[in-house]
N, C-alpha and C. Protein backbone atom coordinates (compact mmCIF):
# COMPACT_ATOMS: atom_id res chain seq x y z
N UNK A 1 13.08 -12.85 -16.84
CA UNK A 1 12.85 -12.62 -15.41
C UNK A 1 13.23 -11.18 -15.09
N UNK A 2 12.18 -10.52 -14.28
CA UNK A 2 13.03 -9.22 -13.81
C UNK A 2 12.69 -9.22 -12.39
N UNK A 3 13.36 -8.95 -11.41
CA UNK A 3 14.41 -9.15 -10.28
C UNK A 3 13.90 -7.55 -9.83
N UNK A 4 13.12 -6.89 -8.85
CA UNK A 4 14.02 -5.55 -8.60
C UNK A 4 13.70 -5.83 -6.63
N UNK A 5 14.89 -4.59 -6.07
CA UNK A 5 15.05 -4.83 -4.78
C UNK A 5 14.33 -3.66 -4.12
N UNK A 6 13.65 -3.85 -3.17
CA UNK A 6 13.14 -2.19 -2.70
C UNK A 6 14.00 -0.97 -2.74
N UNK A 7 15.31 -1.74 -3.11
CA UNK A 7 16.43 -0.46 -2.55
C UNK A 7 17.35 -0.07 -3.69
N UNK A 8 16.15 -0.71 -4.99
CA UNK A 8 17.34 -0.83 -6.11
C UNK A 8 17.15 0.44 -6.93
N UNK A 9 18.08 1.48 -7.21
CA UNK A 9 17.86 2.26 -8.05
C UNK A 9 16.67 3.03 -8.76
N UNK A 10 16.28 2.16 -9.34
CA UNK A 10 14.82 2.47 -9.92
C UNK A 10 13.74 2.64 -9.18
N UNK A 11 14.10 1.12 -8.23
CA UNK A 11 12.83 1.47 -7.29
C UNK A 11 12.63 3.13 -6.86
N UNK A 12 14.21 3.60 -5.66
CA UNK A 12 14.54 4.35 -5.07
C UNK A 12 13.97 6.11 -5.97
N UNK A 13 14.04 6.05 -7.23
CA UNK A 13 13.57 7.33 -8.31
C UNK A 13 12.46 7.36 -8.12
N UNK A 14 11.29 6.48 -7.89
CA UNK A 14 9.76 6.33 -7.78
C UNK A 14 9.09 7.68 -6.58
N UNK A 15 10.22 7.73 -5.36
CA UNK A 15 9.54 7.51 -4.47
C UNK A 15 8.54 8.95 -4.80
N UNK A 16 7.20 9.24 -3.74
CA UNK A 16 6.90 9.56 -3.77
C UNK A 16 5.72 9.90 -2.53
N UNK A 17 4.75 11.15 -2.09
CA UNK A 17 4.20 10.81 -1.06
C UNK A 17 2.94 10.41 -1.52
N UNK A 18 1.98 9.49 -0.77
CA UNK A 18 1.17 8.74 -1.32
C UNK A 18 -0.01 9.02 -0.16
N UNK A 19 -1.02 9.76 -0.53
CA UNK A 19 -2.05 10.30 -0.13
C UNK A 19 -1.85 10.60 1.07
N UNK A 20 -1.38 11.97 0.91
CA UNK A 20 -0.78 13.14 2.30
C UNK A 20 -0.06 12.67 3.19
N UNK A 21 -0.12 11.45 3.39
CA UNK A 21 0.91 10.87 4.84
C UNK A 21 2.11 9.79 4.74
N UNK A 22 2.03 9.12 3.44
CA UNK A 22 3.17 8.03 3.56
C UNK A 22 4.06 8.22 2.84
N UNK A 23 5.55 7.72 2.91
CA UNK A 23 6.49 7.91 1.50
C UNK A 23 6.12 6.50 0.79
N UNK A 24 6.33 6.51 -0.72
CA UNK A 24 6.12 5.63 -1.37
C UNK A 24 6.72 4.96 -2.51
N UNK A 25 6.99 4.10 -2.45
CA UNK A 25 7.49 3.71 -4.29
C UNK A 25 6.78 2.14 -4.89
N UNK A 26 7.63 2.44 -6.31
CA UNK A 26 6.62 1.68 -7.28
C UNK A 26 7.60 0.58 -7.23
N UNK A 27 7.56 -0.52 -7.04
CA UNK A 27 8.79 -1.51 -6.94
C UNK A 27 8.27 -2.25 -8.47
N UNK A 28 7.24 -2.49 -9.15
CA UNK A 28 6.54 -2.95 -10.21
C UNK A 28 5.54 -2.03 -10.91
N UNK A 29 5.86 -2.05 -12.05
CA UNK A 29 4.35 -1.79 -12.57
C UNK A 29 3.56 -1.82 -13.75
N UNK A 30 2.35 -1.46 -14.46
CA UNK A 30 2.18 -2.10 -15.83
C UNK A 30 3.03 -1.85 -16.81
N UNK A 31 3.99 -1.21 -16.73
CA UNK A 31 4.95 -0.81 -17.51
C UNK A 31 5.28 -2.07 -18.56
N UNK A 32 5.31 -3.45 -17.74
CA UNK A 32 5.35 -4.59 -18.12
C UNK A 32 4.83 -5.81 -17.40
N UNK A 33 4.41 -5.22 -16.52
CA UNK A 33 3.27 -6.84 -15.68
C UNK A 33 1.71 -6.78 -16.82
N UNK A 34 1.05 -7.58 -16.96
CA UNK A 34 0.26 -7.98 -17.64
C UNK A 34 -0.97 -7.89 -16.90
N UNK A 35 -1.23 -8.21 -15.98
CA UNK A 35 -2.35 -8.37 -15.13
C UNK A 35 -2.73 -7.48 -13.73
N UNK A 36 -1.48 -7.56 -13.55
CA UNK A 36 -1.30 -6.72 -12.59
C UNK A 36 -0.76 -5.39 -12.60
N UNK A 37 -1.57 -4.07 -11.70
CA UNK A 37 -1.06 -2.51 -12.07
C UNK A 37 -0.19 -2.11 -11.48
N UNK A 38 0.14 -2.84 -10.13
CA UNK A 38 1.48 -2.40 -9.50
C UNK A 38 1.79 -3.29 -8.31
N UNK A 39 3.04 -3.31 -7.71
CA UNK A 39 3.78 -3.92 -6.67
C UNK A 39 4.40 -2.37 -6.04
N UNK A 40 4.26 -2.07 -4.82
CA UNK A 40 4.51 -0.84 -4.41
C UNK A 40 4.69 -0.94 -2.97
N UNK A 41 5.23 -0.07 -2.01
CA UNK A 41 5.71 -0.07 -0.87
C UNK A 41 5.06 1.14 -0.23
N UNK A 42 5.22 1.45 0.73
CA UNK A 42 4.58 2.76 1.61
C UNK A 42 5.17 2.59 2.94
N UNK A 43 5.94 3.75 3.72
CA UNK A 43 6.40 3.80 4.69
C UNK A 43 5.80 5.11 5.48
N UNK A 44 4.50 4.70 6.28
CA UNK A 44 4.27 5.51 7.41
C UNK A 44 4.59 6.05 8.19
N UNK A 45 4.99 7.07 8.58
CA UNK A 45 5.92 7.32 9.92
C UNK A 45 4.34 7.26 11.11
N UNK A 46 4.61 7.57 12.75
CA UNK A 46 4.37 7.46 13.30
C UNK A 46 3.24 8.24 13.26
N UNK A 47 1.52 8.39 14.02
CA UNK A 47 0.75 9.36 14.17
C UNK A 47 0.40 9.68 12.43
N UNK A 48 0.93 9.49 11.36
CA UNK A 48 0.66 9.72 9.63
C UNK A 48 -0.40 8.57 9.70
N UNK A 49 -0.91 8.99 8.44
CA UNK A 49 -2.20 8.20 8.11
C UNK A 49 -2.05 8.50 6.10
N UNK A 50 -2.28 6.92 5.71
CA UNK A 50 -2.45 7.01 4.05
C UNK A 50 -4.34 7.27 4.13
N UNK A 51 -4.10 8.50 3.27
CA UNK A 51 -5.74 9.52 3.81
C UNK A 51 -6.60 8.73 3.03
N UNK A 52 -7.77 8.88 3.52
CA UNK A 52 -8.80 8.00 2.78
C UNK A 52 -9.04 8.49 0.94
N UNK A 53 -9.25 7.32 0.53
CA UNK A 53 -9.10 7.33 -0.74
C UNK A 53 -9.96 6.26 -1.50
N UNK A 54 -9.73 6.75 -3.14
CA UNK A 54 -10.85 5.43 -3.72
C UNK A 54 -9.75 5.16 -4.62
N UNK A 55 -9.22 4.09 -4.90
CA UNK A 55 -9.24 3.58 -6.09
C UNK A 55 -9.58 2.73 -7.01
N UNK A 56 -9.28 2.68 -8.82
CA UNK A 56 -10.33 1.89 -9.14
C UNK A 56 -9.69 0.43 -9.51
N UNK A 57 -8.77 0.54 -8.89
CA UNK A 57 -8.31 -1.13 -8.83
C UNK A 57 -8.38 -2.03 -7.80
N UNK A 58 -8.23 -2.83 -7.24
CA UNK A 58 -8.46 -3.95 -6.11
C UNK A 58 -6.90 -3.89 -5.84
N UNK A 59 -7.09 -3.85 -4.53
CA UNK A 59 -5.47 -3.66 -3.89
C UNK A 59 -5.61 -4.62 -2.65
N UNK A 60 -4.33 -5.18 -2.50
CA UNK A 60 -4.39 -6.07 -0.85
C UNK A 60 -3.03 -5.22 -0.24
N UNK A 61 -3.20 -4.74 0.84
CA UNK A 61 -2.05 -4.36 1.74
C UNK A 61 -1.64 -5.30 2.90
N UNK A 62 -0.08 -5.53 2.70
CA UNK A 62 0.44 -6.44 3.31
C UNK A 62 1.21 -5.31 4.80
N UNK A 63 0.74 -5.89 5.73
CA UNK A 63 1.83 -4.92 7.17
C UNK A 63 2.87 -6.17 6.88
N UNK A 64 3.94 -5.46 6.79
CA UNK A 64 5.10 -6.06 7.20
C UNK A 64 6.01 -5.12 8.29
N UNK A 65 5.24 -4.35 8.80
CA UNK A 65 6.27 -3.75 10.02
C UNK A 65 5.34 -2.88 10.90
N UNK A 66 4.78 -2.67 11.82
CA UNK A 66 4.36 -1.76 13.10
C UNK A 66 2.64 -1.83 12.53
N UNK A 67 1.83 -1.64 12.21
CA UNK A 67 0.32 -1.58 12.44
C UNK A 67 -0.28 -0.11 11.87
N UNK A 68 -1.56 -0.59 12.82
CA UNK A 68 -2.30 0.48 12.87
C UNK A 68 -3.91 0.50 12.50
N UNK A 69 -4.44 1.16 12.56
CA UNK A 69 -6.55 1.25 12.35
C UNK A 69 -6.48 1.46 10.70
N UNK A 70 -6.89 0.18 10.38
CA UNK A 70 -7.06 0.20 8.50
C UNK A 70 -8.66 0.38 8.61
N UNK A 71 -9.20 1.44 7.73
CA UNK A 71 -10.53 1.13 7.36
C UNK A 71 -10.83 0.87 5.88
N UNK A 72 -12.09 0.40 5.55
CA UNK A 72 -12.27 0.12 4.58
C UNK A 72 -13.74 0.25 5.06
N UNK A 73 -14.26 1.00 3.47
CA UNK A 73 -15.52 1.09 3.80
C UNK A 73 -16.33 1.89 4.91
N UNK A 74 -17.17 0.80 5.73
CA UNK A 74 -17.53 1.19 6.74
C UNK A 74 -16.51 0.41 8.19
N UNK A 75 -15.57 -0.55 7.98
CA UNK A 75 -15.32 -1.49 8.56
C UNK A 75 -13.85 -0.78 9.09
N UNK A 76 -14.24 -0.70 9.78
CA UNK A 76 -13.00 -0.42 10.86
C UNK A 76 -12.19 -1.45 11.92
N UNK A 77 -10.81 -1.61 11.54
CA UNK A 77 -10.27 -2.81 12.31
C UNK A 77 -8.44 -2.14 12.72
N UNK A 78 -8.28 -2.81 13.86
CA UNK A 78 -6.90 -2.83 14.54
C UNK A 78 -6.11 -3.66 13.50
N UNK A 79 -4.79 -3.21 12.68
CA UNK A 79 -4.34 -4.34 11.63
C UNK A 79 -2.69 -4.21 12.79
N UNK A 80 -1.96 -5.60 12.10
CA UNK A 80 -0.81 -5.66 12.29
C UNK A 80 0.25 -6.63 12.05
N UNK A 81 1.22 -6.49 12.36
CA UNK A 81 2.55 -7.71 11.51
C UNK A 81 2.03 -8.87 10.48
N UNK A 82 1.88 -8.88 9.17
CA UNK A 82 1.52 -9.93 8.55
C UNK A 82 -0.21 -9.93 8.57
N UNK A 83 -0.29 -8.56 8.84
CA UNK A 83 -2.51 -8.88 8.21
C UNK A 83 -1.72 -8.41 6.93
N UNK A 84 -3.00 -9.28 5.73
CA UNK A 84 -3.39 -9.17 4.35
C UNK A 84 -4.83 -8.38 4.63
N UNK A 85 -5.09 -7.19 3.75
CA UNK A 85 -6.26 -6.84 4.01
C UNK A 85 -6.79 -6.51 2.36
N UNK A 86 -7.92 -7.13 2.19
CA UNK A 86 -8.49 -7.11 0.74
C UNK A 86 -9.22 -5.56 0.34
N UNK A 87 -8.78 -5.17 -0.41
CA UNK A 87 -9.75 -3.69 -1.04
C UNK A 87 -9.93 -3.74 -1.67
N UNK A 88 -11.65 -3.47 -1.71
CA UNK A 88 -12.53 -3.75 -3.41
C UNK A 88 -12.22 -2.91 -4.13
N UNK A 89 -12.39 -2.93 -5.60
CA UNK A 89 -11.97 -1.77 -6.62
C UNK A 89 -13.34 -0.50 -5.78
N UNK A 90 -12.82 0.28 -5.86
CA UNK A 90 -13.76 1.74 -6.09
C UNK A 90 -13.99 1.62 -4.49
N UNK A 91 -13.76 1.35 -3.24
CA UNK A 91 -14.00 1.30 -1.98
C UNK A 91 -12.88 2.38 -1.26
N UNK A 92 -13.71 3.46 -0.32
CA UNK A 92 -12.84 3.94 0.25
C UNK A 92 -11.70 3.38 1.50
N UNK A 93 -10.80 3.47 1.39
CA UNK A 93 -10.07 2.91 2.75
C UNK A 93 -9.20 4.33 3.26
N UNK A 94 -8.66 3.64 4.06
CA UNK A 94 -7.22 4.31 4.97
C UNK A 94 -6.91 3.78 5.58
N UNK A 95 -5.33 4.01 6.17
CA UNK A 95 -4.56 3.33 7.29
C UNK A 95 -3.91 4.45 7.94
N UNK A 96 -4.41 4.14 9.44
CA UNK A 96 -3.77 5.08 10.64
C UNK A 96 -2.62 4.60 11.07
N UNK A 97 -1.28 5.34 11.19
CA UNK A 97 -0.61 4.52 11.81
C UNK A 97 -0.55 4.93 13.69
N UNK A 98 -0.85 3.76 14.10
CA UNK A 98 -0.89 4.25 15.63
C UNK A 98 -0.14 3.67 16.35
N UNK A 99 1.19 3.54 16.03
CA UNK A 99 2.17 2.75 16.44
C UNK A 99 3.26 3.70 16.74
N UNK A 100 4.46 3.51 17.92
CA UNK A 100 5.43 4.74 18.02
C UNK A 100 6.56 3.95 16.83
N UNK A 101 6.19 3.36 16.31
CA UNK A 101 7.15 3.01 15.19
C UNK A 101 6.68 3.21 13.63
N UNK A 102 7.65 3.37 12.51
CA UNK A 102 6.89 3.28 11.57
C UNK A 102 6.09 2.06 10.96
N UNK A 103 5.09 2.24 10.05
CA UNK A 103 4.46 0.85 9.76
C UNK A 103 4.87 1.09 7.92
N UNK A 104 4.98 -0.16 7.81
CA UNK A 104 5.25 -0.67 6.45
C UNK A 104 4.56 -1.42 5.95
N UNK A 105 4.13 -0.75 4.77
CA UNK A 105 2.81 -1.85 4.02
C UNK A 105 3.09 -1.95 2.35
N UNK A 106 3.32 -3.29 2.16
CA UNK A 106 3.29 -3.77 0.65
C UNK A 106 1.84 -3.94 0.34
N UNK A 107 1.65 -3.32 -1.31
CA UNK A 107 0.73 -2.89 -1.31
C UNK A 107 0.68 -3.18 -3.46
N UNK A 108 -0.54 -4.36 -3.41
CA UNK A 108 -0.19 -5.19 -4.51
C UNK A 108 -1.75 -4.60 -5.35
N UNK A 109 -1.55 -3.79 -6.31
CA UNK A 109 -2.89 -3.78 -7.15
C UNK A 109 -3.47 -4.33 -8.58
N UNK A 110 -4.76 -4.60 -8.78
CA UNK A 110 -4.68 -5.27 -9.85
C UNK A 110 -6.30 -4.74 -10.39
N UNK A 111 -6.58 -5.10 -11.72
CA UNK A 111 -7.34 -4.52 -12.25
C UNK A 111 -8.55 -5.59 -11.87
N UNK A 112 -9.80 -5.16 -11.82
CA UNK A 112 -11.24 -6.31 -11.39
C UNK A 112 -11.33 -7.46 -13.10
N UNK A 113 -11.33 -8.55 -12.63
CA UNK A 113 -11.64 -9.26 -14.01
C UNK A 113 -12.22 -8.67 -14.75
N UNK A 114 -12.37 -9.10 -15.87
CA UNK A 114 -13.06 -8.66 -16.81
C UNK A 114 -13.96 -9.81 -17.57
């Protein structure tokens, strides 16, 4: 079993900024998950935006704190407390944060079957 805490050490060495606007860390990753490429966190501050981007894995972002305008694609939507939002491998997204608070998004990726 491995156990880690957002606030645990290792996590805390990860961090990093994650496409021009959010701080970020790797709380998991293939280092030793099998299927999955990462378990990761992102903390928006207010008016920041995670800039539009492609990647080539399938990611779901979890809000667990303040919101904001997630796009994907062409699809533009108001997200907030507890949306799951699905991202296809290779699809552009972003998240605005338009909240006077920061927004917090767990942020789970995985490779497309094979």
């Amino acid at each position: 079993m491995i156990v880690r805490n957002f606030n645990d050490p290792e996590v805390l060495k990860t961090t990093y900024i994650a496409h021009y606007g959010a701080v970020a860390r790797m709380v998991m990753t293939s280092h030793f998950l099998k299927s999955i490429e990462f378990l990761a966190y992102a903390i928006i501050p207010p008016g920041n935006s995670i800039e539009e981007h492609i990647d080539e894995v399938e990611e779901i972002y979890l809000i667990v704190k303040g919101g904001g305008i997630m796009q994907v694609g062409e699809d533009r939507q108001e997200v907030s407390v507890w949306d799951a939002i699905w991202i296809p491998a290779g699809e552009p997204h972003s998240l605005h944060n338009t909240r006077d608070e920061e927004t917090v998004v767990v942020v789970i990726a995985a490779y497309p079957r094979r």
